[in-house]
PDB file of N, CA and C in Angstrom:
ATOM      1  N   UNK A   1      96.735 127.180 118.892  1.00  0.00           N
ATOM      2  CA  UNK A   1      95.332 127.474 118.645  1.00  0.00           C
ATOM      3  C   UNK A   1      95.227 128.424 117.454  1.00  0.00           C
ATOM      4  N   UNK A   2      94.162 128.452 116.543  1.00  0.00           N
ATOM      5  CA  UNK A   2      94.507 128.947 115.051  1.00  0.00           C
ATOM      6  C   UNK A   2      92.623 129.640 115.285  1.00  0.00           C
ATOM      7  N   UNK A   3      93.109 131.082 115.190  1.00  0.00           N
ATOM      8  CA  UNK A   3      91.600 131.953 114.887  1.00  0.00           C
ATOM      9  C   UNK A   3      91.304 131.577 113.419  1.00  0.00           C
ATOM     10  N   UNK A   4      89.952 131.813 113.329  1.00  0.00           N
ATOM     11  CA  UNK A   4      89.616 131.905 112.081  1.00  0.00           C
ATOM     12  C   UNK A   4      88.913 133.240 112.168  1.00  0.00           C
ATOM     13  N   UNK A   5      89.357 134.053 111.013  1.00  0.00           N
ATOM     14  CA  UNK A   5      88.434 134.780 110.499  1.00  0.00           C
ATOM     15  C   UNK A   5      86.893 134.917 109.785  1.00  0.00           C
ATOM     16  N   UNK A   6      86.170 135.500 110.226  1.00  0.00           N
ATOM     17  CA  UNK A   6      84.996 135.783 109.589  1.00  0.00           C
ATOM     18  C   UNK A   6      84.965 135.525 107.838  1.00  0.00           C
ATOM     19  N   UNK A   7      85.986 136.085 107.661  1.00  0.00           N
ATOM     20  CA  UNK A   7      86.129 135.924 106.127  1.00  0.00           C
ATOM     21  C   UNK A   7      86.558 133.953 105.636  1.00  0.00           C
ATOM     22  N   UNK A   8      87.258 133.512 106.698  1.00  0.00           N
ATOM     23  CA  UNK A   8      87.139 132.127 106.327  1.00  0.00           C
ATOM     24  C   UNK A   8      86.211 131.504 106.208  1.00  0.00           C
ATOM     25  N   UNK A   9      85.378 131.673 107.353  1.00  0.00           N
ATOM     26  CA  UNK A   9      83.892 130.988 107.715  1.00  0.00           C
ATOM     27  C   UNK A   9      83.137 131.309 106.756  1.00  0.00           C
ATOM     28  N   UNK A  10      83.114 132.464 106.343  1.00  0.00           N
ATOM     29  CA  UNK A  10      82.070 132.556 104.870  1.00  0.00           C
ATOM     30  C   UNK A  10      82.213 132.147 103.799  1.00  0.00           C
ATOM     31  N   UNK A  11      84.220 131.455 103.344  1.00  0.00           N
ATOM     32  CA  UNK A  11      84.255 130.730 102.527  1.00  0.00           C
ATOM     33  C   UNK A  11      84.387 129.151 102.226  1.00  0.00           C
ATOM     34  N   UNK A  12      84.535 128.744 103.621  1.00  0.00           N
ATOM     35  CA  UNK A  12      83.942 127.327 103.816  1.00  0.00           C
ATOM     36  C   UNK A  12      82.704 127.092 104.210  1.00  0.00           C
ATOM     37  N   UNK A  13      81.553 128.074 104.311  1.00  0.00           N
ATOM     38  CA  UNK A  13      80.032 127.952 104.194  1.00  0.00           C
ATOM     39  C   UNK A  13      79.750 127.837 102.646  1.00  0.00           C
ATOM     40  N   UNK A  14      80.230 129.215 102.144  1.00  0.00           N
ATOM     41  CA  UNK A  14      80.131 129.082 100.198  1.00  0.00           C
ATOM     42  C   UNK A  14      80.105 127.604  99.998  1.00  0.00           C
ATOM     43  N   UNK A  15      81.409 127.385 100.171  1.00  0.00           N
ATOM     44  CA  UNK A  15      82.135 125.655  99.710  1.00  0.00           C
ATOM     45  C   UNK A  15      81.200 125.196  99.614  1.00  0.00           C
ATOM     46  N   UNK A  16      81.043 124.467 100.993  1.00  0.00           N
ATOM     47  CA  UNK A  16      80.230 123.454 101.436  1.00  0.00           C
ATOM     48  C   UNK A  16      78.478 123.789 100.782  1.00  0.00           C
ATOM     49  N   UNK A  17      78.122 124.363 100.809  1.00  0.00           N
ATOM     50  CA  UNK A  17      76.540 125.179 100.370  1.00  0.00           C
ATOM     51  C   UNK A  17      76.990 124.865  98.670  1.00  0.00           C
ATOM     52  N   UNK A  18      77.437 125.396  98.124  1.00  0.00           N
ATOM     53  CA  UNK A  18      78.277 125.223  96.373  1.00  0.00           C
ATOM     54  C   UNK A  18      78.150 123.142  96.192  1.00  0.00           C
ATOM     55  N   UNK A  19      78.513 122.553  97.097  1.00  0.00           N
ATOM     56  CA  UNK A  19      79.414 121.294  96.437  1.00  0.00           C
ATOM     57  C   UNK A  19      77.801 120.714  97.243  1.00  0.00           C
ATOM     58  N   UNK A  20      77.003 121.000  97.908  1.00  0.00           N
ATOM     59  CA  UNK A  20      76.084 120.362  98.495  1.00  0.00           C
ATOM     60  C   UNK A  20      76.451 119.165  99.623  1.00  0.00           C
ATOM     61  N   UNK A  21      77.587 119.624 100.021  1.00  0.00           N
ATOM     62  CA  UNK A  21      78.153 118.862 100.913  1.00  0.00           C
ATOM     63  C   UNK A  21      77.415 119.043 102.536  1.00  0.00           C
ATOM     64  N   UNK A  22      77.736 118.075 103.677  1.00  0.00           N
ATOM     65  CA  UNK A  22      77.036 118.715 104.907  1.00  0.00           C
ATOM     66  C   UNK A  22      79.115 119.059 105.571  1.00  0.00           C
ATOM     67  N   UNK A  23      78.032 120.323 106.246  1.00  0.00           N
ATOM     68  CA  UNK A  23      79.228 120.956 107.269  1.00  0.00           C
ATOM     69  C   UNK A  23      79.288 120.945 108.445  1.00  0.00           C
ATOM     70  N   UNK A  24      80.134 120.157 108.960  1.00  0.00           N
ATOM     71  CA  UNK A  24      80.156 119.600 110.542  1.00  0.00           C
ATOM     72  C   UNK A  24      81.175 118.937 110.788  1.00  0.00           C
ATOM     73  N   UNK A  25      81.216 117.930 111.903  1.00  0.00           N
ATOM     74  CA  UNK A  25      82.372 117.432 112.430  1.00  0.00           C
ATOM     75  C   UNK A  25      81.952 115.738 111.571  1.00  0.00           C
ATOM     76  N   UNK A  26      82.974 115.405 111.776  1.00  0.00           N
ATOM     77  CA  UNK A  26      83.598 113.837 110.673  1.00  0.00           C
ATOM     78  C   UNK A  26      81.900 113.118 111.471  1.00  0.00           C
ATOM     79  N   UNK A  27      81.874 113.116 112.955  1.00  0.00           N
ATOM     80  CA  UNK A  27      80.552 112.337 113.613  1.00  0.00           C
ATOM     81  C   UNK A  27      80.039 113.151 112.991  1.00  0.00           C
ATOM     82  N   UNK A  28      79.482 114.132 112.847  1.00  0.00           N
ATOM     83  CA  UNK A  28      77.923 114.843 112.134  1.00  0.00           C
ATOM     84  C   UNK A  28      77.414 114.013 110.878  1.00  0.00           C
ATOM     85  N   UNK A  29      78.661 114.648 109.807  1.00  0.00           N
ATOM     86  CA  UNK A  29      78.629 114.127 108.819  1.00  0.00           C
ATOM     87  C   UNK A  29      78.112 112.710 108.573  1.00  0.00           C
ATOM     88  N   UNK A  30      79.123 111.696 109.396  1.00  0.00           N
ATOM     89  CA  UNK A  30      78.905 110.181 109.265  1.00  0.00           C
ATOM     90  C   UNK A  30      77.005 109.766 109.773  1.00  0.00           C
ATOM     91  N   UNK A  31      77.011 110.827 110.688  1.00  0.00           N
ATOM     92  CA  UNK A  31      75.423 110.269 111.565  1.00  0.00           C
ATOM     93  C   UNK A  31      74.070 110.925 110.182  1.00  0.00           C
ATOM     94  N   UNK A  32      74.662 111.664 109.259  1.00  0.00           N
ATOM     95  CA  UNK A  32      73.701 112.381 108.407  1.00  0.00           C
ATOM     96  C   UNK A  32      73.547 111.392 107.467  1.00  0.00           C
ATOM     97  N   UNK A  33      74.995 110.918 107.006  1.00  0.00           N
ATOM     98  CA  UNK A  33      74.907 109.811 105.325  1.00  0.00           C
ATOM     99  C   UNK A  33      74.382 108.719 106.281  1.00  0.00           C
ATOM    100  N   UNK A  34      74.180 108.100 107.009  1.00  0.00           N
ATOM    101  CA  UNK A  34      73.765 107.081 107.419  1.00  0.00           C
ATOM    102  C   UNK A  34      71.503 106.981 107.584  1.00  0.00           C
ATOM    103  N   UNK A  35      71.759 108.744 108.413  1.00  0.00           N
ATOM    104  CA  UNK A  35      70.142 108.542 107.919  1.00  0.00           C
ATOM    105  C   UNK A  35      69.834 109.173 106.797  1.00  0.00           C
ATOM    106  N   UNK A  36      70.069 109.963 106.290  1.00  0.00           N
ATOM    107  CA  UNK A  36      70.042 110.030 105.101  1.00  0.00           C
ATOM    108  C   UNK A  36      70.428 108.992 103.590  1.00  0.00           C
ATOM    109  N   UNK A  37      71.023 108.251 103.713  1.00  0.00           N
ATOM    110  CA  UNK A  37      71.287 107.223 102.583  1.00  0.00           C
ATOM    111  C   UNK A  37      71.955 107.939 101.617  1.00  0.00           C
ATOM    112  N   UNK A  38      72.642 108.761 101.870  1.00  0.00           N
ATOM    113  CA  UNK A  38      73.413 109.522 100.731  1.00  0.00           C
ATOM    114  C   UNK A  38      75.017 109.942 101.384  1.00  0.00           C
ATOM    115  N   UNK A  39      75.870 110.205 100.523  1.00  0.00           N
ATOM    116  CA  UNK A  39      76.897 109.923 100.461  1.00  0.00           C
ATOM    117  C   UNK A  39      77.352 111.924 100.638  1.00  0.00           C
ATOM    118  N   UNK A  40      77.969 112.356 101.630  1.00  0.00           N
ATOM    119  CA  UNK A  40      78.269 113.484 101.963  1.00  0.00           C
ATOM    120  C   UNK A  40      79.997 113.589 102.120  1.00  0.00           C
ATOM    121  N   UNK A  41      80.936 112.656 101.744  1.00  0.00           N
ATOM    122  CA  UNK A  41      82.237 112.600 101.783  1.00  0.00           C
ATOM    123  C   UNK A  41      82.222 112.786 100.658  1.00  0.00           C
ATOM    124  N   UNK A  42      83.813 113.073  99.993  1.00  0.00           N
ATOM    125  CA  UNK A  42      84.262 113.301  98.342  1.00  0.00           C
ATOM    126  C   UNK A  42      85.071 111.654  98.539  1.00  0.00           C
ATOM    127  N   UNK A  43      84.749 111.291  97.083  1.00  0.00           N
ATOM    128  CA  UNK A  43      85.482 110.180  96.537  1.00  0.00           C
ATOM    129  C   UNK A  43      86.961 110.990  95.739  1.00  0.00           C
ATOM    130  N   UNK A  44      87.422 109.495  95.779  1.00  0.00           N
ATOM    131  CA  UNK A  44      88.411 109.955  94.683  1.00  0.00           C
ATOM    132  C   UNK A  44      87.990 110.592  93.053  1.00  0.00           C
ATOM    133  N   UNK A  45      88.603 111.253  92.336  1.00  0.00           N
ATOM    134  CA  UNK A  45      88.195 111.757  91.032  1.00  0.00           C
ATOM    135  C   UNK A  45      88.333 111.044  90.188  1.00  0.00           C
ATOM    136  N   UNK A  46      87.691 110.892  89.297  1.00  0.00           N
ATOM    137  CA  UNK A  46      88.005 109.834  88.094  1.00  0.00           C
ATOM    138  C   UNK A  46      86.879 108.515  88.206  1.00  0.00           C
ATOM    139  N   UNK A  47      87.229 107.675  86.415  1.00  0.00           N
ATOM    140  CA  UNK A  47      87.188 106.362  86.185  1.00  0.00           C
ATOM    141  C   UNK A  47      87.929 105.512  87.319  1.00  0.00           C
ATOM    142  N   UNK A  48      87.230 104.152  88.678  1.00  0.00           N
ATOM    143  CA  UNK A  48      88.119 103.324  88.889  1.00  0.00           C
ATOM    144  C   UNK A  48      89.202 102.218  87.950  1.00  0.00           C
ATOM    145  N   UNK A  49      90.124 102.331  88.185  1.00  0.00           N
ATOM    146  CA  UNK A  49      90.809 101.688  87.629  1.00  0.00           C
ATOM    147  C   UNK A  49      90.703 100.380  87.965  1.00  0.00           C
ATOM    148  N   UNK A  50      91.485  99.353  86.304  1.00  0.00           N
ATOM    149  CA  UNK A  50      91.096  98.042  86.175  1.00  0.00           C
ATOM    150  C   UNK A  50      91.816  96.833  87.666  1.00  0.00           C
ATOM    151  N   UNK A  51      91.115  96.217  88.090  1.00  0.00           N
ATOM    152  CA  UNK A  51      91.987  94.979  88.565  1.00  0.00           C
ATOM    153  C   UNK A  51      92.510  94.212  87.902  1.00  0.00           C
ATOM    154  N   UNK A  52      93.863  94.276  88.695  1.00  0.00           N
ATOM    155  CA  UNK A  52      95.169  93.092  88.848  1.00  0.00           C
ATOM    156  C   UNK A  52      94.211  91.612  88.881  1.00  0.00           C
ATOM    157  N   UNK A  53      95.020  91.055  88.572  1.00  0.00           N
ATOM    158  CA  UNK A  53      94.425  89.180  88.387  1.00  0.00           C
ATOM    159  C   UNK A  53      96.008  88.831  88.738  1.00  0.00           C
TER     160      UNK A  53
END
Protein backbone atom coordinates (compact mmCIF):
# COMPACT_ATOMS: atom_id res chain seq x y z
CA UNK A 1 0.00 0.00 0.00
CA UNK A 2 1.78 3.37 -1.12
CA UNK A 3 0.72 6.83 0.97
CA UNK A 4 0.64 9.70 -0.91
CA UNK A 5 1.60 12.83 0.30
CA UNK A 6 -0.21 16.05 0.33
CA UNK A 7 2.53 17.43 -1.64
CA UNK A 8 1.84 14.75 -4.44
CA UNK A 9 -1.81 15.42 -4.65
CA UNK A 10 -1.15 19.03 -5.28
CA UNK A 11 1.11 18.09 -8.04
CA UNK A 12 -1.04 15.81 -9.93
CA UNK A 13 -4.03 18.39 -9.42
CA UNK A 14 -1.44 21.23 -11.00
CA UNK A 15 -0.88 18.51 -13.88
CA UNK A 16 -4.05 17.60 -14.64
CA UNK A 17 -5.71 21.44 -14.15
CA UNK A 18 -2.25 22.69 -16.50
CA UNK A 19 -2.83 19.94 -19.47
CA UNK A 20 -6.81 20.38 -19.11
CA UNK A 21 -7.03 16.90 -18.68
CA UNK A 22 -10.04 15.20 -16.38
CA UNK A 23 -8.79 13.56 -13.04
CA UNK A 24 -10.28 10.38 -12.02
CA UNK A 25 -10.35 6.77 -12.43
CA UNK A 26 -9.77 5.20 -16.27
CA UNK A 27 -14.21 4.66 -15.79
CA UNK A 28 -14.55 8.46 -14.89
CA UNK A 29 -12.53 9.58 -17.46
CA UNK A 30 -13.97 7.15 -20.26
CA UNK A 31 -17.83 8.06 -18.96
CA UNK A 32 -16.74 12.07 -19.36
CA UNK A 33 -15.12 11.80 -23.21
CA UNK A 34 -18.08 9.92 -24.12
CA UNK A 35 -20.61 12.67 -22.86
CA UNK A 36 -18.67 15.13 -23.45
CA UNK A 37 -17.40 14.39 -27.14
CA UNK A 38 -13.96 15.28 -26.37
CA UNK A 39 -10.99 13.43 -26.03
CA UNK A 40 -9.43 13.49 -22.23
CA UNK A 41 -6.60 10.62 -22.82
CA UNK A 42 -2.98 11.70 -24.29
CA UNK A 43 -2.22 10.40 -27.78
CA UNK A 44 0.93 9.51 -28.94
CA UNK A 45 3.33 12.69 -29.80
CA UNK A 46 4.04 13.55 -33.14
CA UNK A 47 3.16 13.43 -37.09
CA UNK A 48 1.36 9.72 -37.74
CA UNK A 49 3.50 7.92 -39.65
CA UNK A 50 3.17 6.74 -43.39
CA UNK A 51 1.50 3.23 -44.26
CA UNK A 52 3.12 0.09 -45.39
CA UNK A 53 1.38 -1.15 -48.78
Amino acid sequence: MSLRTLEDEMKEIKYFTTTGRALGSEQFVGEMEQKLQRRFTLKSPGRPGKKKE
